[in-house]
Protein backbone atom coordinates (compact mmCIF):
# COMPACT_ATOMS: atom_id res chain seq x y z
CA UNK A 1 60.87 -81.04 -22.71
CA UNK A 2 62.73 -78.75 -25.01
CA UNK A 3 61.89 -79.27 -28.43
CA UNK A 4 64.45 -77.44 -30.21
CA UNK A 5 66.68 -78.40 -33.63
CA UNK A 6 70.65 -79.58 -32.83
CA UNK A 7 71.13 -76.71 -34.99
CA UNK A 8 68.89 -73.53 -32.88
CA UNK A 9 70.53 -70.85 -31.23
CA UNK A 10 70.03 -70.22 -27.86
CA UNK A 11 69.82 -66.84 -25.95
CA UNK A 12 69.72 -66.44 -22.03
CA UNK A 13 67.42 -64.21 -20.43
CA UNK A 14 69.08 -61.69 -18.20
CA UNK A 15 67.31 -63.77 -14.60
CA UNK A 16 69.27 -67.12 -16.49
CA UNK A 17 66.51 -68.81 -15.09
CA UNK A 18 65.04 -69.09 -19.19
CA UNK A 19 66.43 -69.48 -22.42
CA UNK A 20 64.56 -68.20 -26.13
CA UNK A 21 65.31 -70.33 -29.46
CA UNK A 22 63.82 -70.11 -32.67
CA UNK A 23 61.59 -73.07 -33.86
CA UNK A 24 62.07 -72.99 -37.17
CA UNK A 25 59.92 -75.83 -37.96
CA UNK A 26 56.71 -73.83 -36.92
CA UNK A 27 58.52 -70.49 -37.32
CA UNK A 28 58.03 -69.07 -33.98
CA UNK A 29 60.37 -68.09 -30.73
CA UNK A 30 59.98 -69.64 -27.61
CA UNK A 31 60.79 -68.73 -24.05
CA UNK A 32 61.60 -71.91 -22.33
CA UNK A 33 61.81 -72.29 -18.39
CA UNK A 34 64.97 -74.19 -16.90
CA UNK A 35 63.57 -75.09 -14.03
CA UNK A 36 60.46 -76.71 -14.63
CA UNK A 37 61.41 -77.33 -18.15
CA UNK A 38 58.38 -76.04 -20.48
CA UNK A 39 57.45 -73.63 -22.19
CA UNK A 40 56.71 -70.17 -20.89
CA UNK A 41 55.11 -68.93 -23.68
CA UNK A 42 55.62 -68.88 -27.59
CA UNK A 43 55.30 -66.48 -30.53
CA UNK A 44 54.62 -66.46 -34.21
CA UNK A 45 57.58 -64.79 -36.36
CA UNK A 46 56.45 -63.24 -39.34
CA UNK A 47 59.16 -65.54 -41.32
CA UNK A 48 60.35 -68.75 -42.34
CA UNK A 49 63.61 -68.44 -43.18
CA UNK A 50 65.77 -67.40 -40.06
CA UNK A 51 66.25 -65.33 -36.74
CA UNK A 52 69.51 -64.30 -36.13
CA UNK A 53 69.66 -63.07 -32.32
CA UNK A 54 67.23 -62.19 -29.45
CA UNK A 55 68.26 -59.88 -27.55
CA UNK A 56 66.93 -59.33 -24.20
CA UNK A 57 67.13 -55.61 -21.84
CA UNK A 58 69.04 -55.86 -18.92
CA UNK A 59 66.28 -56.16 -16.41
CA UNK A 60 64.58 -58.78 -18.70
CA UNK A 61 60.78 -56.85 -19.43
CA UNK A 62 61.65 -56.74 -23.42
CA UNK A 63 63.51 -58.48 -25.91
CA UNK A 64 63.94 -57.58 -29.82
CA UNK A 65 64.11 -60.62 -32.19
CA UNK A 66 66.13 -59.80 -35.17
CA UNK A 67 64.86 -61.75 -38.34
CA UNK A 68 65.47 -62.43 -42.05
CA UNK A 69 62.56 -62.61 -44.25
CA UNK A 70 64.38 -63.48 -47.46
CA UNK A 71 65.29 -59.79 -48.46
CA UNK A 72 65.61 -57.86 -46.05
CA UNK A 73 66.05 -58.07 -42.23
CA UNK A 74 63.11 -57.32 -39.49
CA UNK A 75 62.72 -56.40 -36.12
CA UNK A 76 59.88 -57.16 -33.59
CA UNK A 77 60.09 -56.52 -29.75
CA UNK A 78 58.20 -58.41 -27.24
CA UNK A 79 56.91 -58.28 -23.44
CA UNK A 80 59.06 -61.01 -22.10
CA UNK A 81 56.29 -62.05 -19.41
CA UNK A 82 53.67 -63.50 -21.87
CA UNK A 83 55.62 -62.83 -25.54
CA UNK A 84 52.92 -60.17 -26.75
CA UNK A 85 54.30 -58.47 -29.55
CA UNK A 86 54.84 -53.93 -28.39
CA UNK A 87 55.97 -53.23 -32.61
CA UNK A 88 57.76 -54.56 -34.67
CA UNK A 89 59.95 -52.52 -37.81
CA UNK A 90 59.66 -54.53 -41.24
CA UNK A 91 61.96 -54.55 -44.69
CA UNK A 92 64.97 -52.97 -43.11
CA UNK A 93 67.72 -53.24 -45.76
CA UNK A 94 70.72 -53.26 -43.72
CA UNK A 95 73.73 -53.63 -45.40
CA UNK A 96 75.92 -55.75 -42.93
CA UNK A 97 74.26 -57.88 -39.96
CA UNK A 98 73.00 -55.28 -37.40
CA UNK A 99 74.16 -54.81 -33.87
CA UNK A 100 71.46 -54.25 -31.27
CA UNK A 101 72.01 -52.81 -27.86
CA UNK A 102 69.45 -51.97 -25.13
CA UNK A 103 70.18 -48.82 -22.95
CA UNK A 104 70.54 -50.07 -18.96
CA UNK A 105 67.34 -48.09 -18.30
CA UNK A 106 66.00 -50.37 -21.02
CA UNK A 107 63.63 -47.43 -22.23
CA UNK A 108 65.46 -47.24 -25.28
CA UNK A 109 67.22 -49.41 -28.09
CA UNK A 110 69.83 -48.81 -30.42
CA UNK A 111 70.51 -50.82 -33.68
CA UNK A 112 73.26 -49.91 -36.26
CA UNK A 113 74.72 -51.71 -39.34
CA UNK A 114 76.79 -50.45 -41.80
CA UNK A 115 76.34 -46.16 -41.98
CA UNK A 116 73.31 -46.76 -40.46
CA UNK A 117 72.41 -45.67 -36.48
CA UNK A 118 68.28 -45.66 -35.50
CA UNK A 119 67.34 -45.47 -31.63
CA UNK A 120 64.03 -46.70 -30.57
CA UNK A 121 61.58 -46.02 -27.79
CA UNK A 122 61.41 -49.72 -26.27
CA UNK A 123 57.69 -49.50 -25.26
CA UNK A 124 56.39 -47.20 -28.28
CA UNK A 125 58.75 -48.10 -31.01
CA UNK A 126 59.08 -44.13 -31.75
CA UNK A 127 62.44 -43.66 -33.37
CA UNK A 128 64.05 -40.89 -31.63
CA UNK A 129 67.51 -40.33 -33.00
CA UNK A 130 69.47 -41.28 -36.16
CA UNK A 131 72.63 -40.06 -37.93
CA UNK A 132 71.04 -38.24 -40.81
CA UNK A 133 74.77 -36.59 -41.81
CA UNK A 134 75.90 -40.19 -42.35
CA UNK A 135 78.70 -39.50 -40.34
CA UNK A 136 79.70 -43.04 -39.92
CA UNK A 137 81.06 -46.06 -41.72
CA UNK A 138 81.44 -49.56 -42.05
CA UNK A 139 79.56 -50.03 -37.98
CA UNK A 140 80.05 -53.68 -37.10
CA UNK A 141 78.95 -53.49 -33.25
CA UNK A 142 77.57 -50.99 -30.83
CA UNK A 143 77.15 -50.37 -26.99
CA UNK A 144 75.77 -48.66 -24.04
CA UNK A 145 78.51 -47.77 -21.52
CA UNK A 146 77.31 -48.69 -17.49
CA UNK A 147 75.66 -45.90 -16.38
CA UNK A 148 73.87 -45.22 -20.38
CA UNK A 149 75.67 -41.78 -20.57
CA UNK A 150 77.65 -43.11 -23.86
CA UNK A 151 76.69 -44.64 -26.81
CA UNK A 152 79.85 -46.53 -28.52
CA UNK A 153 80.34 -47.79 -32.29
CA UNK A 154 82.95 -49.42 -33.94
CA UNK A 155 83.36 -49.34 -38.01
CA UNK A 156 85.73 -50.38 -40.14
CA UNK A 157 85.88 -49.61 -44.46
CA UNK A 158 87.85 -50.45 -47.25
CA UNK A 159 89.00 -53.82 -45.79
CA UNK A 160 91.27 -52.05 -42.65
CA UNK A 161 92.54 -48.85 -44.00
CA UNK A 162 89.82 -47.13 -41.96
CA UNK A 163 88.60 -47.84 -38.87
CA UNK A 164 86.95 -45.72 -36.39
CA UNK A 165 85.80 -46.13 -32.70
CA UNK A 166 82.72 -43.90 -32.03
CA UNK A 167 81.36 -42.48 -28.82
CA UNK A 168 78.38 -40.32 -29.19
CA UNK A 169 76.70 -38.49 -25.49
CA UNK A 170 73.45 -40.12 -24.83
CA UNK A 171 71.60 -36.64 -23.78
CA UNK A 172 73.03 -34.17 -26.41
CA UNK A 173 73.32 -37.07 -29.13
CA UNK A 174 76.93 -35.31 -30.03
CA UNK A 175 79.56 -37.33 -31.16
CA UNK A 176 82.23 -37.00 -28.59
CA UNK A 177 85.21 -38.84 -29.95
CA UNK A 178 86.18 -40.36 -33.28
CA UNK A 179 89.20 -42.56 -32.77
CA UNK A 180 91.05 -44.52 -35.30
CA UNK A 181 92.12 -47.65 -33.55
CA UNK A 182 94.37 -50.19 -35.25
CA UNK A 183 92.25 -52.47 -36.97
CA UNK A 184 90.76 -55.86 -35.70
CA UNK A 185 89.26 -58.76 -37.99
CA UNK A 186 85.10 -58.20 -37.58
CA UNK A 187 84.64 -56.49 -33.94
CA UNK A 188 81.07 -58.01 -33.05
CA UNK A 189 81.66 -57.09 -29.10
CA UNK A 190 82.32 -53.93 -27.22
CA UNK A 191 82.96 -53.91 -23.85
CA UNK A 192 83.15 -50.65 -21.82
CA UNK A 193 85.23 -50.67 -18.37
CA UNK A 194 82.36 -49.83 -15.50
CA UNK A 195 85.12 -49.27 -12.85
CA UNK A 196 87.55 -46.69 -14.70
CA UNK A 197 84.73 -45.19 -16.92
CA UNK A 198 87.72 -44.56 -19.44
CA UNK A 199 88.36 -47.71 -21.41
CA UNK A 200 86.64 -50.34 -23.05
CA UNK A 201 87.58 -53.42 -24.81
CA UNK A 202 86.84 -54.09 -28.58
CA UNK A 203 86.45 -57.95 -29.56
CA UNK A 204 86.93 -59.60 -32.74
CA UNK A 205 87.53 -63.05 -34.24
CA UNK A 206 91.19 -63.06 -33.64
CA UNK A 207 92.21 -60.37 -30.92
CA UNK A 208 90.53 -58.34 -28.10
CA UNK A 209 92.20 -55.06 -27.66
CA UNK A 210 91.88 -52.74 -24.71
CA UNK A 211 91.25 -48.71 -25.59
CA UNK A 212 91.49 -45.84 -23.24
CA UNK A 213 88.97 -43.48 -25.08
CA UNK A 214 90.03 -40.44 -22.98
CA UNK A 215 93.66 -40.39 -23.67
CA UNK A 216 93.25 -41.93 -26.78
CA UNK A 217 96.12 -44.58 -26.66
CA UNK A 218 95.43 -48.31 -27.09
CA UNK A 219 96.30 -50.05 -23.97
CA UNK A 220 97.17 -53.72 -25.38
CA UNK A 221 96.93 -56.66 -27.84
CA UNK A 222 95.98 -59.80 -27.18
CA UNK A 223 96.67 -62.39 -29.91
């Protein structure tokens, strides 16, 4: 059966036919089937003190486990078919818990926190873009759009007084828009609109508001 603590985390795999939780007890993630309830497979974390999220691409080959070692925070990326460990990326000192997003290809993953954007090669683990002019602040969450042509942030500084929404295209790297939405308490979760290809929705403790990036006008507030 599923030996897991009342107090683990769990994270669906994309097929939602298996779940990953962290065991903390022997410090190691596990892929656990649902249907014939075992485990799939099961794999060491170079840690004992906690993972944070496993995050999974959206045709379910890879998944990056995000981990805290103490002092810093860690990332190591897996073949979800037998949990063999592709690279991992050690001592990151982030300064605000990182948002991870894979791009729908899955051939490439993006992780930002605070001023800080790095995008990965999924299979290599090559970085191949950051944001060297530290053109950003305060990033809280980011997001590929549908089709992987945009790459979205959302930051927020000096406690509300400035806020930005980000969109950056995915084959130049450019950032495209800079918008200053009103400001939300901690958006963890953007959505963007697959039918319109114009809006998204940003979502935060206390509110979800919808955004048309295009025309730049925020399209409603939901308390």
């Amino acid at each position: 059966g599923l030996d897991a603590t009342s107090s683990a985390e769990f994270f669906m795999h994309p097929a939602k036919t298996s779940i990953a939780y962290y065991d903390e007890g022997a410090a190691k993630i596990v892929l656990y089937d649902l249907n014939n309830k075992s485990e799939i497979w099961s794999t060491k974390v170079l840690t004992s003190e906690a993972v944070f999220s496993v995050v999974f691409s959206p045709d379910g080959e890879y998944a990056i486990i995000e981990y805290f070692d103490g002092e810093n925070t860690g990332f190591v990326t897996l073949y979800c078919n037998n949990g063999a460990i592709i690279w991992q990326l050690e001592k990151v000192n982030l300064g605000h818990p990182p948002s991870i997003s894979f791009h729908p290809d899955g051939l490439e993953v993006a992780i930002c926190s605070s001023d800080i954007i790095r995008i990965f090669d999924t299979q290599s683990g090559t970085e191949i873009w950051g944001n060297p002019d530290n053109s950003v602040v305060g990033l809280t969450s980011i997001t590929y759009n549908s089709d992987g042509s945009i790459l979205g942030g959302y930051g927020v500084l000096s406690a509300g007084l400035d806020t930005h929404l980000y969109l950056w295209d995915t084959k130049t790297r450019d950032m495209i828009h800079d918008y200053t939405p009103e400001y939300i308490t901690y958006v963890d979760r953007m959505i963007f609109n697959s039918v319109d290809r114009s809006s998204l929705l940003l979502i935060g403790r206390d509110a979800v508001r919808g955004i048309d990036y295009l025309q730049r006008y925020e399209l409603r507030w939901l308390n």
